[in-house]
Protein backbone atom coordinates (compact mmCIF):
# COMPACT_ATOMS: atom_id res chain seq x y z
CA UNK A 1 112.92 56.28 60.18
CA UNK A 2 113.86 52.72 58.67
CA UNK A 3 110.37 51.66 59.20
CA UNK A 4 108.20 52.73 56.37
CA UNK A 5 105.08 52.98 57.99
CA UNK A 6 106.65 55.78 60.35
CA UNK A 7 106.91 58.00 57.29
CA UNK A 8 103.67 58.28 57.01
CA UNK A 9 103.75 60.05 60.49
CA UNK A 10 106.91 61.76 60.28
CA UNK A 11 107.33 62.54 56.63
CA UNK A 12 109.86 65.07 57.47
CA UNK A 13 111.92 63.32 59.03
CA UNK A 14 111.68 60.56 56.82
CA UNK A 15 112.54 63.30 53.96
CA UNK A 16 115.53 64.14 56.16
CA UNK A 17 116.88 61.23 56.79
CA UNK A 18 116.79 59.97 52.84
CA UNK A 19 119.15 63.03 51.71
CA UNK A 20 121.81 62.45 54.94
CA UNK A 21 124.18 60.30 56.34
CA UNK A 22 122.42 58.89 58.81
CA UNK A 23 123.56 57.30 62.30
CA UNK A 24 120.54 55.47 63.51
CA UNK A 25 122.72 54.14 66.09
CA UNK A 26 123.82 57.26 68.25
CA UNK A 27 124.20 57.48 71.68
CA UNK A 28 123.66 60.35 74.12
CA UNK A 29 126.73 61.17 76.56
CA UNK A 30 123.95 61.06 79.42
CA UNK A 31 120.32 62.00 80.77
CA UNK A 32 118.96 64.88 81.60
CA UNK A 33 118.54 67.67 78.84
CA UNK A 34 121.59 69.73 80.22
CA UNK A 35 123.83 66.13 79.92
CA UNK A 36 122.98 66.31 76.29
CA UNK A 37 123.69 69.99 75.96
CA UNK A 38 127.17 69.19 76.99
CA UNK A 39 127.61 66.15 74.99
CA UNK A 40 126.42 68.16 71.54
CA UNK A 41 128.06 71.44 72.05
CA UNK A 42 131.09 70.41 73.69
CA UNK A 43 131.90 66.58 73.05
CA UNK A 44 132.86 66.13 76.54
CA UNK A 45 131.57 63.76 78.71
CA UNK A 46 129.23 63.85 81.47
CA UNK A 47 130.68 63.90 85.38
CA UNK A 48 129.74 60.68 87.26
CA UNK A 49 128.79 62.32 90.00
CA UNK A 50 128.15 66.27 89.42
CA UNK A 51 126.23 67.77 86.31
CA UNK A 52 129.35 69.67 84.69
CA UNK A 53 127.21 72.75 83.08
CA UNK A 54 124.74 73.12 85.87
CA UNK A 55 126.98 72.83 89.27
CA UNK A 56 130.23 74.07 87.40
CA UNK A 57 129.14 77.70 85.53
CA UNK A 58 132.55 79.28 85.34
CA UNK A 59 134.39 76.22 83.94
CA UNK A 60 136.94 77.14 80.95
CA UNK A 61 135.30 75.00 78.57
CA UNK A 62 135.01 75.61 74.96
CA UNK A 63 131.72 74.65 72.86
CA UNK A 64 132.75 74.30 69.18
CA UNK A 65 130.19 77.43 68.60
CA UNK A 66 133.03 80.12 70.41
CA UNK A 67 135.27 78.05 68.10
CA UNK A 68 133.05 78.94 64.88
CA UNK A 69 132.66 82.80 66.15
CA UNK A 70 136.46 83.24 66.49
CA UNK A 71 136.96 81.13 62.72
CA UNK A 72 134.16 84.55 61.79
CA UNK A 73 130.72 82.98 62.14
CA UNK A 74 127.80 84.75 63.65
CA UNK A 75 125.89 82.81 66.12
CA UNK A 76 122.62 82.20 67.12
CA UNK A 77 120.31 79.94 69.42
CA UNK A 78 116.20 79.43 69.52
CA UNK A 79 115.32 77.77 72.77
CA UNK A 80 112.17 75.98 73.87
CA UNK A 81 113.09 75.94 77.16
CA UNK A 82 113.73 78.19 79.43
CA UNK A 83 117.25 79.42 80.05
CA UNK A 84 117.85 79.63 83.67
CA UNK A 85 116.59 75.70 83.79
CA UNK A 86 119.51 73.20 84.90
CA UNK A 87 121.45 76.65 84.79
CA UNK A 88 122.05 76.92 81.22
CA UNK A 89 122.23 80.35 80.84
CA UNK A 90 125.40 81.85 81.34
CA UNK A 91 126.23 79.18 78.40
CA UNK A 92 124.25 80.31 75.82
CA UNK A 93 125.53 84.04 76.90
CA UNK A 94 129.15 82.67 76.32
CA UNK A 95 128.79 80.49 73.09
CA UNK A 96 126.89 82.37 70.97
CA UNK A 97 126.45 85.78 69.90
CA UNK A 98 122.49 86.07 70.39
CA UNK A 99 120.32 83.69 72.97
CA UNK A 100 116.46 83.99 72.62
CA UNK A 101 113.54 82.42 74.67
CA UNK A 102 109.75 83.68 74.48
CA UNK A 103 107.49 81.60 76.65
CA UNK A 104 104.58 82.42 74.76
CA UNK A 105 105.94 80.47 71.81
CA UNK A 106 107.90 77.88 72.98
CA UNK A 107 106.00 75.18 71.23
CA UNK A 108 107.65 73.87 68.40
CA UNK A 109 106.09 75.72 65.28
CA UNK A 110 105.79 78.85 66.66
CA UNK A 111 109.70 78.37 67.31
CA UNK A 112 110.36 77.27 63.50
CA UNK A 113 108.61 80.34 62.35
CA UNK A 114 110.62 82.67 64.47
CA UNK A 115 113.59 80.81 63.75
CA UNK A 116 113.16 81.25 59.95
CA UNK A 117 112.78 84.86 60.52
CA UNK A 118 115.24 85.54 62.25
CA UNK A 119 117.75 83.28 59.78
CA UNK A 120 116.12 85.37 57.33
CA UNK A 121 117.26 88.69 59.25
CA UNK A 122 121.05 87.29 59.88
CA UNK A 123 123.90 89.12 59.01
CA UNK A 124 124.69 88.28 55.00
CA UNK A 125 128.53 89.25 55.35
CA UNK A 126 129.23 86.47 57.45
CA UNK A 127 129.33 82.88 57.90
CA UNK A 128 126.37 81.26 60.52
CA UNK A 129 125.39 79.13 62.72
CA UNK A 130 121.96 78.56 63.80
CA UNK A 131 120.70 76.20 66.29
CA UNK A 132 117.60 75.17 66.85
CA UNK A 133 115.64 73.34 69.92
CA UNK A 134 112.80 71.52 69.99
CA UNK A 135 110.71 71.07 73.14
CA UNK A 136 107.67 69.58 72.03
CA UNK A 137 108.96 65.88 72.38
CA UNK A 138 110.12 66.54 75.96
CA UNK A 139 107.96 64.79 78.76
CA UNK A 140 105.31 65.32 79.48
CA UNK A 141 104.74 65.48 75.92
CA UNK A 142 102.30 69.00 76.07
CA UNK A 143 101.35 71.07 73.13
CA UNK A 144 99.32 73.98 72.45
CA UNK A 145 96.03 73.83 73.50
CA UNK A 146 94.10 74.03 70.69
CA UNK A 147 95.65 70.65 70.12
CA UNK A 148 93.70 69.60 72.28
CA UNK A 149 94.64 67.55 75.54
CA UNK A 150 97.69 65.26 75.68
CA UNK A 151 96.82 61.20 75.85
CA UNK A 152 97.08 59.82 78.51
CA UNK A 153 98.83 56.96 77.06
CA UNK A 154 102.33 57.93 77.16
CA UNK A 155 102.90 56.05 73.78
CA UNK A 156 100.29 58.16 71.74
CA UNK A 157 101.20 61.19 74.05
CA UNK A 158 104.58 60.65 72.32
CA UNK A 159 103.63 59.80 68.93
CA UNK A 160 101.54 62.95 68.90
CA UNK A 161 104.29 64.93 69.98
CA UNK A 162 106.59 63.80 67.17
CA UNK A 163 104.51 64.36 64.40
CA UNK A 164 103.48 67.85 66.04
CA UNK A 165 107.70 68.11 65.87
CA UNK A 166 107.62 66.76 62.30
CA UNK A 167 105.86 69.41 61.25
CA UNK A 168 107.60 72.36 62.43
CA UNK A 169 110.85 70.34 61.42
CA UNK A 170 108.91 70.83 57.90
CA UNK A 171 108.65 74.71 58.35
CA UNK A 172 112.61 75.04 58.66
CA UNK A 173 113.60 72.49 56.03
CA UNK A 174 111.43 74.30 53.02
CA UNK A 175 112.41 77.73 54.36
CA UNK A 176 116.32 76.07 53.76
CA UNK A 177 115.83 74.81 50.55
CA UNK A 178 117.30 76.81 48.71
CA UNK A 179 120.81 77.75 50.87
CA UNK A 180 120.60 73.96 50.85
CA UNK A 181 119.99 73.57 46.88
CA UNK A 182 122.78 76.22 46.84
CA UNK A 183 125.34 73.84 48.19
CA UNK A 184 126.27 76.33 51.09
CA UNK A 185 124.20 74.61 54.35
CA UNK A 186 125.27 72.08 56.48
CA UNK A 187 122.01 70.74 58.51
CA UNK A 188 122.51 68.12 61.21
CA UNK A 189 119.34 66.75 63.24
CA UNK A 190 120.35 65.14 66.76
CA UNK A 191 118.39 64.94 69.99
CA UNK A 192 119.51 65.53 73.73
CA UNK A 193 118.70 61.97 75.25
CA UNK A 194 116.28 59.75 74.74
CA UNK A 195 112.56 59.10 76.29
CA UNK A 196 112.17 55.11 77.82
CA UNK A 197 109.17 53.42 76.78
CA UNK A 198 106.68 52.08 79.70
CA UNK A 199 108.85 48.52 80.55
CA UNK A 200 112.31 50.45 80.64
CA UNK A 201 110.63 53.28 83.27
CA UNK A 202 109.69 50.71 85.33
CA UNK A 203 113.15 48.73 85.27
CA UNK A 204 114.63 51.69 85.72
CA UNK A 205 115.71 51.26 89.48
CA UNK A 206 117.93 48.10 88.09
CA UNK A 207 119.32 49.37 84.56
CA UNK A 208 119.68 52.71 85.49
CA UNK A 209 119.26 56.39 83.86
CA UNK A 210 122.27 55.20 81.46
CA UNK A 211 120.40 52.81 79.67
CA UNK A 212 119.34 52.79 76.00
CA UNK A 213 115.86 53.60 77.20
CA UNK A 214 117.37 57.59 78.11
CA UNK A 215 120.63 57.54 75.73
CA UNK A 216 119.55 56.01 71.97
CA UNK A 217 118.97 58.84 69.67
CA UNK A 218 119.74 59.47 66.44
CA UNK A 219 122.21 61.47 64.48
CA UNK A 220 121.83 63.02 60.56
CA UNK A 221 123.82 65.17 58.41
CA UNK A 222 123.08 66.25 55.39
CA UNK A 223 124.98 68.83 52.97
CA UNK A 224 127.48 69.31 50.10
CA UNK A 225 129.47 66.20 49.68
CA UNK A 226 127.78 64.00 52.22
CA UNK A 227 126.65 60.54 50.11
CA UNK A 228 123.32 59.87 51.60
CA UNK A 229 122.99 56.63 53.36
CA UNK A 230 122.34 54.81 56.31
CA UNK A 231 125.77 53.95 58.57
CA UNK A 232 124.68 51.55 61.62
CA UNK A 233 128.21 52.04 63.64
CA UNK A 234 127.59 53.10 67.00
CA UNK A 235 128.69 56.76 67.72
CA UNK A 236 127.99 59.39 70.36
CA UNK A 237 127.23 62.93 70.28
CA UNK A 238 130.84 63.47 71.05
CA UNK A 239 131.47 62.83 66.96
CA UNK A 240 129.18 65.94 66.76
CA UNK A 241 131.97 68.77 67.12
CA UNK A 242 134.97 67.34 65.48
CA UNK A 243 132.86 66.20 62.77
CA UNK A 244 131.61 69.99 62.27
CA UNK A 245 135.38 71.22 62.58
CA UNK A 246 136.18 68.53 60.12
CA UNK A 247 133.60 69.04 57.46
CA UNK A 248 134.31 72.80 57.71
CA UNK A 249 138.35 72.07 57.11
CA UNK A 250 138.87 74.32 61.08
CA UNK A 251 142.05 72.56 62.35
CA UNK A 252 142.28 73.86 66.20
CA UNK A 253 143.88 72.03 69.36
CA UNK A 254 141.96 70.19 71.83
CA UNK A 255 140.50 72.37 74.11
């Protein structure tokens, strides 16, 4: 999004971006999706040998979304993927008070049009937090098929894929406007991990699934107070909770 000419694919995000503090410099806690999961909702890194939320269900481990539900926020998750993948879902059915999946409209704007109803339908007596995941940028890169079929050049495959993400990114930032306008809505933009382009795939036997090829994402927040601007410090998506707890002045222990 510091390249101009992307902007003219991704206007969105580009739009983002300009109104946020921006971390162009972020850093997954690891590779696959469920590593990422971890890293965002918890801030706890990754096992080196064992994937913590898949092979360990019943660990005591608190995402900072239990911690908004006990400080009285209503919680709520639209997935693109399915639950019971990586053996995410007795997670979602312990941090947040309402989980939903439809395979029939998984793709990304179908999802940002159900997620803006249902924000629409939350409860108004009540703090909440919404969460929103994408899936159209996830390899292999398919959309809907009246999009007709997906490149097989990985690099357009994913170009596609973004803008076809831009524009259901669009869909949920106009249908915020105003709570945004209102000066009552945080909105942060992340992603999981990161997709390696063609060289890095096929180095990836010597620099491994930690490189920059699967962990360099980005990292924006934008809301009341936050001076829009670009900071290039490195951070990880363990700066995603505290900063959260921080922002929203919720002082609790370590977990």
């Amino acid at each position: 999004m510091r390249v101009e000419s992307n902007c003219k694919r991704f206007p969105n995000l580009c739009r983002l971006s300009q109104k946020s503090l921006y971390f162009p410099n972020t850093y997954s806690i690891g590779n696959p999706s469920v590593e990422g999961l971890l890293g965002i909702m918890t801030g706890v890194m990754s096992l080196p040998s064992n994937t913590l939320l898949r092979d360990f269900p019943n660990t005591r481990l608190k995402s900072f979304s239990e911690i908004l539900s006990e400080a009285g926020y209503y919680t709520e998750v639209r997935l693109g993927a399915d639950p019971r993948f990586d053996n995410e879902e007795p997670w979602y059915r312990k941090w947040f008070d309402y989980y939903e999946f439809d395979p029939k409209n998984a793709d990304d704007v179908s999802s940002a049009l159900r997620f803006v109803e249902r924000y629409h339908q939350r409860p108004k007596d009540r703090p909440a937090f919404f969460h929103w995941m994408s899936l159209s940028m996830h390899t292999p890169y398919i959309l809907p098929s009246k999009m007709g079929e997906t490149p097989k050049d990985p690099g357009q495959a994913y170009l596609r894929a973004t803008a076809y993400m831009d524009s259901a990114l669009g869909i949920i930032l106009d249908s915020l406007e105003n709570e945004i306008l209102s000066q009552k809505t945080l909105l942060i933009l992340t992603g999981d991990h990161s997709s390696p382009n063609g060289k890095q795939q096929q180095d990836a036997a010597r620099i491994g699934l930690g490189s920059e090829g699967y962990s360099w994402i980005s990292l924006m927040f934008c809301g009341p107070g936050i001076i829009p601007r670009i900071d290039s410090r490195i951070v990880s998506q363990q700066n995603i909770a505290p900063s959260i707890l921080g922002y929203l002045g919720l002082d609790v222990s370590n977990h």
